[in-house]
C-alpha atoms as a PDB file:
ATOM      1  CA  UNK A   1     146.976 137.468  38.579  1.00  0.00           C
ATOM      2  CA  UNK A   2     146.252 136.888  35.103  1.00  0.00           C
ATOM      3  CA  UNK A   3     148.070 133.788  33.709  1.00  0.00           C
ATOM      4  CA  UNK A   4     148.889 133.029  30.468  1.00  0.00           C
ATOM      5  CA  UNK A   5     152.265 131.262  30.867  1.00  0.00           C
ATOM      6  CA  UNK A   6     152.271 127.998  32.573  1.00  0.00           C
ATOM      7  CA  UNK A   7     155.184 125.525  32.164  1.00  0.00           C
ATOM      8  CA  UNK A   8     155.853 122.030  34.494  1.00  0.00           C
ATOM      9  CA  UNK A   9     159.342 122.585  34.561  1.00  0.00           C
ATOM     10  CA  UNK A  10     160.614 120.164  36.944  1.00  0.00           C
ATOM     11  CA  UNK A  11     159.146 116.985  38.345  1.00  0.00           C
ATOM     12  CA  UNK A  12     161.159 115.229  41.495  1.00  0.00           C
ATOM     13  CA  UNK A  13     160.949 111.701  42.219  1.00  0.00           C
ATOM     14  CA  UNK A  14     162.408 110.034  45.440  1.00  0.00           C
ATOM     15  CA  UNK A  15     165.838 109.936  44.371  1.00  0.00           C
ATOM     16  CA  UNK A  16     165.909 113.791  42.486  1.00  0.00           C
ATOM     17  CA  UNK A  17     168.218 116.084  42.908  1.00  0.00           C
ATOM     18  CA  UNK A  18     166.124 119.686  44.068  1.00  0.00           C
ATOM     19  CA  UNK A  19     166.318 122.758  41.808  1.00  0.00           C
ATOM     20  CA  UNK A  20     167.940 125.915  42.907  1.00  0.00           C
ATOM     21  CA  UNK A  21     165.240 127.620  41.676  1.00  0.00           C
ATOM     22  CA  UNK A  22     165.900 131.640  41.667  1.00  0.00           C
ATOM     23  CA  UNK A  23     162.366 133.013  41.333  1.00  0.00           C
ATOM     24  CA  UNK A  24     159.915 132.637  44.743  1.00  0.00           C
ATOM     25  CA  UNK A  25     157.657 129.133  45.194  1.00  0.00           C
ATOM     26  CA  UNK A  26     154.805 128.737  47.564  1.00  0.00           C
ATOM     27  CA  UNK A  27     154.031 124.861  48.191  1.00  0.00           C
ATOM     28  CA  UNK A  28     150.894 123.091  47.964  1.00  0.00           C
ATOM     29  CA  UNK A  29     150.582 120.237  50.466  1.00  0.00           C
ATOM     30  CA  UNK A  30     147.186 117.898  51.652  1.00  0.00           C
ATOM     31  CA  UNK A  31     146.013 114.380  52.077  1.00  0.00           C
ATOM     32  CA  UNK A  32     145.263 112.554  49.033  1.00  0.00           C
ATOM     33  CA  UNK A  33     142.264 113.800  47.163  1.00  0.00           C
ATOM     34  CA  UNK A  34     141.812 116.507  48.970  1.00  0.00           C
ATOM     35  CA  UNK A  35     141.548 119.140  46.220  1.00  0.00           C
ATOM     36  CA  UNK A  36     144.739 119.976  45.451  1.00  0.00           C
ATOM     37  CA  UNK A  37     145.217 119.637  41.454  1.00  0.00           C
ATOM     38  CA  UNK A  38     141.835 121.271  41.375  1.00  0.00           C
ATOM     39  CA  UNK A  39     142.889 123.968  43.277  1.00  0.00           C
ATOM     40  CA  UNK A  40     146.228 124.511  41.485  1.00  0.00           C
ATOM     41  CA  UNK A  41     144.626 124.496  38.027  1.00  0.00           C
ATOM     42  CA  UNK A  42     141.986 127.070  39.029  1.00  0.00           C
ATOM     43  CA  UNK A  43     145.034 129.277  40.192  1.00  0.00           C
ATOM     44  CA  UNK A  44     146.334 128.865  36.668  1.00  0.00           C
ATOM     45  CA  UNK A  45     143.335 128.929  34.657  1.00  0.00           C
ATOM     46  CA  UNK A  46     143.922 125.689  33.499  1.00  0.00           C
ATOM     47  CA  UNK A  47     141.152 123.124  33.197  1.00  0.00           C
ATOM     48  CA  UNK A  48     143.316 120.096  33.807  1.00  0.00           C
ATOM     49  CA  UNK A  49     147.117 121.124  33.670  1.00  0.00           C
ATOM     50  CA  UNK A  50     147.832 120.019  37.012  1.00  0.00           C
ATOM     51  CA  UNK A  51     146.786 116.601  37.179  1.00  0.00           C
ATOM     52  CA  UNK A  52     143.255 115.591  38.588  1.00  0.00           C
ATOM     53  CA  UNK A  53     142.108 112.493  39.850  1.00  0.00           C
ATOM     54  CA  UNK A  54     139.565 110.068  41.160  1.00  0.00           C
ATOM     55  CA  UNK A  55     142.578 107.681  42.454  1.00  0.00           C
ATOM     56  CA  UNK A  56     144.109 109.351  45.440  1.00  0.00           C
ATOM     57  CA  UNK A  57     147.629 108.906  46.120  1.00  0.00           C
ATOM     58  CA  UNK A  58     148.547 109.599  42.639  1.00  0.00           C
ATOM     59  CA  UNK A  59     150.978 112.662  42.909  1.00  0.00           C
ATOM     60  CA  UNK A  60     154.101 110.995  44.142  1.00  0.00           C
ATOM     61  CA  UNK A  61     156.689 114.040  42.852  1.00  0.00           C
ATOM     62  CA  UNK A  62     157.083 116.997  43.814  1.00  0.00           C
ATOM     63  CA  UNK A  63     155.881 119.136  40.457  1.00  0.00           C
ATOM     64  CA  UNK A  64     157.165 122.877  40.059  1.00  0.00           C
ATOM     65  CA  UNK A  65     155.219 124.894  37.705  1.00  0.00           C
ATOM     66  CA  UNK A  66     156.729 127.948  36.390  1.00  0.00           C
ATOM     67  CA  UNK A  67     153.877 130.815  36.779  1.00  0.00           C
ATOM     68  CA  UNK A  68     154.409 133.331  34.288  1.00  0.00           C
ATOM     69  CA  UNK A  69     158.282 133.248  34.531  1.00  0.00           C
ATOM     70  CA  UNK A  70     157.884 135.191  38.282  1.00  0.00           C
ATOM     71  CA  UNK A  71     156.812 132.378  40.747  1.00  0.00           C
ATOM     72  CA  UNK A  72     156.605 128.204  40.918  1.00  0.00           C
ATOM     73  CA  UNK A  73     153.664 126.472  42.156  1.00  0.00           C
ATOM     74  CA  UNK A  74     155.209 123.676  44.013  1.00  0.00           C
ATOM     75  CA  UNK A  75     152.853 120.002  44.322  1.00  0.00           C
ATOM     76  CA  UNK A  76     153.584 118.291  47.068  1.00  0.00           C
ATOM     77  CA  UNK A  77     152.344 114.490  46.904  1.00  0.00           C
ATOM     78  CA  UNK A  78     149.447 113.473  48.931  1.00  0.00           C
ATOM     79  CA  UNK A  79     149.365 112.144  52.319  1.00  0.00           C
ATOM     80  CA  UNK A  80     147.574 110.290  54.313  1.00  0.00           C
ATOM     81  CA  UNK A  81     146.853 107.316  51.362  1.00  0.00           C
ATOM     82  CA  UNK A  82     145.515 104.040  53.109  1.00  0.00           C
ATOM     83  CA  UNK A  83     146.616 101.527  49.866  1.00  0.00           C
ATOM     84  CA  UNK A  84     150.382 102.664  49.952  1.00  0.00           C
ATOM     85  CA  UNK A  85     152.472 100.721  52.213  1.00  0.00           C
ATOM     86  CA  UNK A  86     154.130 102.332  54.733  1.00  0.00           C
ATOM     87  CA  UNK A  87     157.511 102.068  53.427  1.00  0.00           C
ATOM     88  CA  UNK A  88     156.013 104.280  50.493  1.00  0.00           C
ATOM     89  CA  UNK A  89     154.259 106.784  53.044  1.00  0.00           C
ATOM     90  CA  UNK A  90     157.859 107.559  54.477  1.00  0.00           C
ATOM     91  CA  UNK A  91     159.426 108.030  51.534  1.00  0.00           C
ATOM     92  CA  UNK A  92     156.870 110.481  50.586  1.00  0.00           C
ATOM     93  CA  UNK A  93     156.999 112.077  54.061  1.00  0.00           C
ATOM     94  CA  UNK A  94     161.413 112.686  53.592  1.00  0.00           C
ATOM     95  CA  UNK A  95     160.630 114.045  49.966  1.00  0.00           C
ATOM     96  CA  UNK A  96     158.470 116.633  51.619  1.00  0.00           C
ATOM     97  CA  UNK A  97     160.370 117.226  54.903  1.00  0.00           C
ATOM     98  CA  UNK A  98     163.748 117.367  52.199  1.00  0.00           C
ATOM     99  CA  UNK A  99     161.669 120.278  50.398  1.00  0.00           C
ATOM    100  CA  UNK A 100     160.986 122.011  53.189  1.00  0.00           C
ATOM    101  CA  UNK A 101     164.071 121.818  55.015  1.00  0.00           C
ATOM    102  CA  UNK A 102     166.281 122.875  51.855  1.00  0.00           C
ATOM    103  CA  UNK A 103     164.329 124.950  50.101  1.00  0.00           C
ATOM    104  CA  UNK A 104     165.904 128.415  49.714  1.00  0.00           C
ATOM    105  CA  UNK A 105     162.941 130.261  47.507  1.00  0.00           C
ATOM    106  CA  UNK A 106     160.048 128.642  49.622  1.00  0.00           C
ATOM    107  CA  UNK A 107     157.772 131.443  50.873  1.00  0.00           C
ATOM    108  CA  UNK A 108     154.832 130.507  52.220  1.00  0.00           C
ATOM    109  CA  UNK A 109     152.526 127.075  52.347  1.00  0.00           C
ATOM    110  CA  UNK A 110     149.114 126.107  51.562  1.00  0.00           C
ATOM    111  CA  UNK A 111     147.801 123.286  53.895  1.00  0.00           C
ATOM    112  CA  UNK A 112     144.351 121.913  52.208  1.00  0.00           C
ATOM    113  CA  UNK A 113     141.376 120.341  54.031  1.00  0.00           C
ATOM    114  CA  UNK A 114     138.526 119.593  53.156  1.00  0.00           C
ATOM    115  CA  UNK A 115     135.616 121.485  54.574  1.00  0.00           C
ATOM    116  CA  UNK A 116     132.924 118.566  55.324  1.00  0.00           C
ATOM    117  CA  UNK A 117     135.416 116.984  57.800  1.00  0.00           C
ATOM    118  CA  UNK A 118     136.999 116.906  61.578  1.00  0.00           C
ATOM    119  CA  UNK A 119     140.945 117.232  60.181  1.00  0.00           C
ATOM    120  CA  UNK A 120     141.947 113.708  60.306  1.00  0.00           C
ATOM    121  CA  UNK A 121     145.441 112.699  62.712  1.00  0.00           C
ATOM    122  CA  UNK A 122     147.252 113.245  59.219  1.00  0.00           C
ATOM    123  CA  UNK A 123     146.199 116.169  58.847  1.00  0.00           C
ATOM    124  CA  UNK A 124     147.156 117.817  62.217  1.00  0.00           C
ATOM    125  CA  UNK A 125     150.661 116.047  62.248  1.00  0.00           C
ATOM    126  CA  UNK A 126     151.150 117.717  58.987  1.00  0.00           C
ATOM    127  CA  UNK A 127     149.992 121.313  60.630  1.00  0.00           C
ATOM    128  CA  UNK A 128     151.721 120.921  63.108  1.00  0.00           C
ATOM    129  CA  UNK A 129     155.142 119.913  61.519  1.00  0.00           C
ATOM    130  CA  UNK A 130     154.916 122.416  59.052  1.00  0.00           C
ATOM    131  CA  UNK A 131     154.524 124.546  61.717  1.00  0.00           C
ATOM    132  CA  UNK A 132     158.102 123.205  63.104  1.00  0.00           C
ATOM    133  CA  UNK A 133     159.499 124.010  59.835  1.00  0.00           C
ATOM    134  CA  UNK A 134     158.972 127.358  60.906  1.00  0.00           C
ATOM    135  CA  UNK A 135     156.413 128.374  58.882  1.00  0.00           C
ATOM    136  CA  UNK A 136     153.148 129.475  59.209  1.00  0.00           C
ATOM    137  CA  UNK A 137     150.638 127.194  56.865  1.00  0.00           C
ATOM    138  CA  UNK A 138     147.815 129.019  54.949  1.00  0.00           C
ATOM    139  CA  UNK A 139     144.634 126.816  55.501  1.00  0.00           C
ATOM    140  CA  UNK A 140     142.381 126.419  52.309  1.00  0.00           C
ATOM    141  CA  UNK A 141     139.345 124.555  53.386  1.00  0.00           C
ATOM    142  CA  UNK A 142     138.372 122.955  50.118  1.00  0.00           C
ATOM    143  CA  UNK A 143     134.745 121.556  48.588  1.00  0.00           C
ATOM    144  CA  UNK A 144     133.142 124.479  49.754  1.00  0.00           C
ATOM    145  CA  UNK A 145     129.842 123.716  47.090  1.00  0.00           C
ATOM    146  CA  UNK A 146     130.131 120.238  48.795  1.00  0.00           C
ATOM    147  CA  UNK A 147     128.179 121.862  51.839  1.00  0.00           C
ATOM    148  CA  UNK A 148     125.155 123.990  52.728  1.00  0.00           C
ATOM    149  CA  UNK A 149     126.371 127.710  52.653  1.00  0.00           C
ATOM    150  CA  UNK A 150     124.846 128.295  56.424  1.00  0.00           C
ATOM    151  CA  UNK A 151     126.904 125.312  57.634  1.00  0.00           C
ATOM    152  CA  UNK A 152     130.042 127.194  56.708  1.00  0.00           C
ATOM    153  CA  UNK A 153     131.269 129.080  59.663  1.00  0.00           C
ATOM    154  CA  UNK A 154     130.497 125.728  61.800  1.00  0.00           C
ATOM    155  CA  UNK A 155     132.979 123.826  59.560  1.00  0.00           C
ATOM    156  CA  UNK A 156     135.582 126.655  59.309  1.00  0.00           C
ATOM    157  CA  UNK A 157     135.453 126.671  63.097  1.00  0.00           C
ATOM    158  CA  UNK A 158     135.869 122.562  63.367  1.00  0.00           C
ATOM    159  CA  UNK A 159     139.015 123.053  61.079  1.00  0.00           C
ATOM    160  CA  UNK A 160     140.646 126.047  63.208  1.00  0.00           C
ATOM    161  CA  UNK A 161     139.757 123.909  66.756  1.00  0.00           C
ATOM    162  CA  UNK A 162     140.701 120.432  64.979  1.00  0.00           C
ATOM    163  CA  UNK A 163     143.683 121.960  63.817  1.00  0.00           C
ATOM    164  CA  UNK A 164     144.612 124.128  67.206  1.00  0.00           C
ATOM    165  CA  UNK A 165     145.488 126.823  64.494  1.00  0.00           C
ATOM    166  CA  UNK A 166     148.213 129.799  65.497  1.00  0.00           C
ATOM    167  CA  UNK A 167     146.049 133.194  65.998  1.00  0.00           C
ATOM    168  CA  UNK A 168     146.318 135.114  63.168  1.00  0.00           C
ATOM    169  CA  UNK A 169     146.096 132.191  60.635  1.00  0.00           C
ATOM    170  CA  UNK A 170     144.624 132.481  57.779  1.00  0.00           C
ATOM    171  CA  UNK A 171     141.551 129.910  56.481  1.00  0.00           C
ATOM    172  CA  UNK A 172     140.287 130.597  53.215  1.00  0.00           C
ATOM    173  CA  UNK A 173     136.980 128.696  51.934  1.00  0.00           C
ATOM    174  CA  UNK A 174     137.404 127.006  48.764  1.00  0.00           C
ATOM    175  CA  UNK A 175     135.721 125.697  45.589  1.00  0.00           C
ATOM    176  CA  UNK A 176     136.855 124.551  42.324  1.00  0.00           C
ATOM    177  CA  UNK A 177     133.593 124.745  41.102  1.00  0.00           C
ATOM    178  CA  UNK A 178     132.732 128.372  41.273  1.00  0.00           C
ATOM    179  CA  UNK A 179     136.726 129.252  41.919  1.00  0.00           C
ATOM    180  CA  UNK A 180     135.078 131.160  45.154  1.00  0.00           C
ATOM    181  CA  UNK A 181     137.978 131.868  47.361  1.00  0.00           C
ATOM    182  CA  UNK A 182     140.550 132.126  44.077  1.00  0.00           C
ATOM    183  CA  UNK A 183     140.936 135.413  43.788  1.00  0.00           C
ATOM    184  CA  UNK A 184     141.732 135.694  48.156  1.00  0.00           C
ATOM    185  CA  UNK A 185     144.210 132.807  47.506  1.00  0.00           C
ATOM    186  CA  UNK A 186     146.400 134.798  44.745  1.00  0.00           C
ATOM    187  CA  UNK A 187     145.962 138.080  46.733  1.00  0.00           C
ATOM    188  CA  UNK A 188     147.368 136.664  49.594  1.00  0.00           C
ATOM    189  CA  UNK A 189     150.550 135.087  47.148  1.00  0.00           C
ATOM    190  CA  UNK A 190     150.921 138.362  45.484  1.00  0.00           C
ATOM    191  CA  UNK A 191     151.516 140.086  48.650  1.00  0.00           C
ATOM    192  CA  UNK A 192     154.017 137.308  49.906  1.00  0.00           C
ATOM    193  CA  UNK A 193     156.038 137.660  47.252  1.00  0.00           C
ATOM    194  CA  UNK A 194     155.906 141.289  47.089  1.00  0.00           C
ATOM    195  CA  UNK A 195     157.237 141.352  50.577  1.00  0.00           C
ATOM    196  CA  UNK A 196     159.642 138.891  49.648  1.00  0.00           C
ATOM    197  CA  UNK A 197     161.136 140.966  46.544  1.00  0.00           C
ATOM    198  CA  UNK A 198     161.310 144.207  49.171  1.00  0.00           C
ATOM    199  CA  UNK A 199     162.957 142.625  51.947  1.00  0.00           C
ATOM    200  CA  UNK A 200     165.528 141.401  49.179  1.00  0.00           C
ATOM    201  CA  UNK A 201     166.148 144.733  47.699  1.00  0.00           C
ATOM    202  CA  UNK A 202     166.637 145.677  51.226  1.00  0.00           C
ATOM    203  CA  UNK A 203     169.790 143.551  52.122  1.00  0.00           C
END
């Protein structure tokens, strides 16, 4: 998709009220510097709308971005941050299960992880719960330039064992450096919420 409108439209703290939202949103969720403002921006375009940076743990909302008036990108905050206390961890972990449980628009998920390692216990509870949520999790495996291209398939393969993905899921290789794997990530979005407007047109 090309994008030229990008807005941050709403940003939800602990205590926010969710939008009703009426147009489609597909989520964004990872451990903390994983990749994920990187990733978002390069969807959009953007050098550095989405918020990069070399702190982890530093998206603690849950930021909708209007995409062209038709879709929202939806940040989930980071998991997995060692310095937070716990107390903050679960309040990050009911923002996210609150989103997913009461979303009406949500369509489809994108679970990062980063290519150069085993998924960590974090990320496999958060496969896995997603997973309970009922959905089934799009894996981008991020920092693809961070490895040698012919250690690629062995890395894709530790994420899809670590993980004990569904068959069928889908694991696309990512870099925010050459934006490899960008234009798979909106083709797969497009077609989500194409199927989404036809199976509304149908009721």
């Amino acid at each position: 998709m090309n994008v030229n409108y990008v807005n941050l439209e709403t940003v939800c703290g602990i205590t926010s009220k969710l939008p009703e939202n009426e147009l489609p949103e597909v989520a964004f969720a990872g451990k903390s510097n994983v990749g994920k403002s990187s990733l978002i921006n390069a969807l959009m375009n953007r050098k550095s709308y989405a918020r990069t940076s070399a702190q982890p743990g530093k998206t603690q909302t849950i930021n909708f971005y209007n995409i062209e008036k038709k879709l929202y990108f939806v940040d989930l905050p980071g998991y997995g941050y060692a310095k937070v206390s716990q107390e903050t961890k679960a309040k990050w972990g009911r923002m996210i299960e609150n989103y997913l449980k009461k979303s009406k628009q949500l369509k489809t998920i994108f679970l990062l992880i980063d290519i150069r390692h085993e998924p960590s216990v974090n990320d496999k509870e958060m496969y896995e719960w997603i997973v309970y949520q009922g959905f089934q999790p799009v894996i981008i495996a991020t920092k693809l330039d961070k490895i040698n291209r012919s250690q690629k398939e062995k890395q894709l393969k530790l994420i899809r064992e670590g993980l004990k993905v569904r068959p069928g899921t889908l694991v696309i290789p990512f870099s925010s450096e050459t934006k490899q794997g960008r234009e798979e990530v909106w083709a797969y979005i497009e077609e989500v919420i194409k199927e989404g407007a036809e199976e509304a047109d149908a009721e």
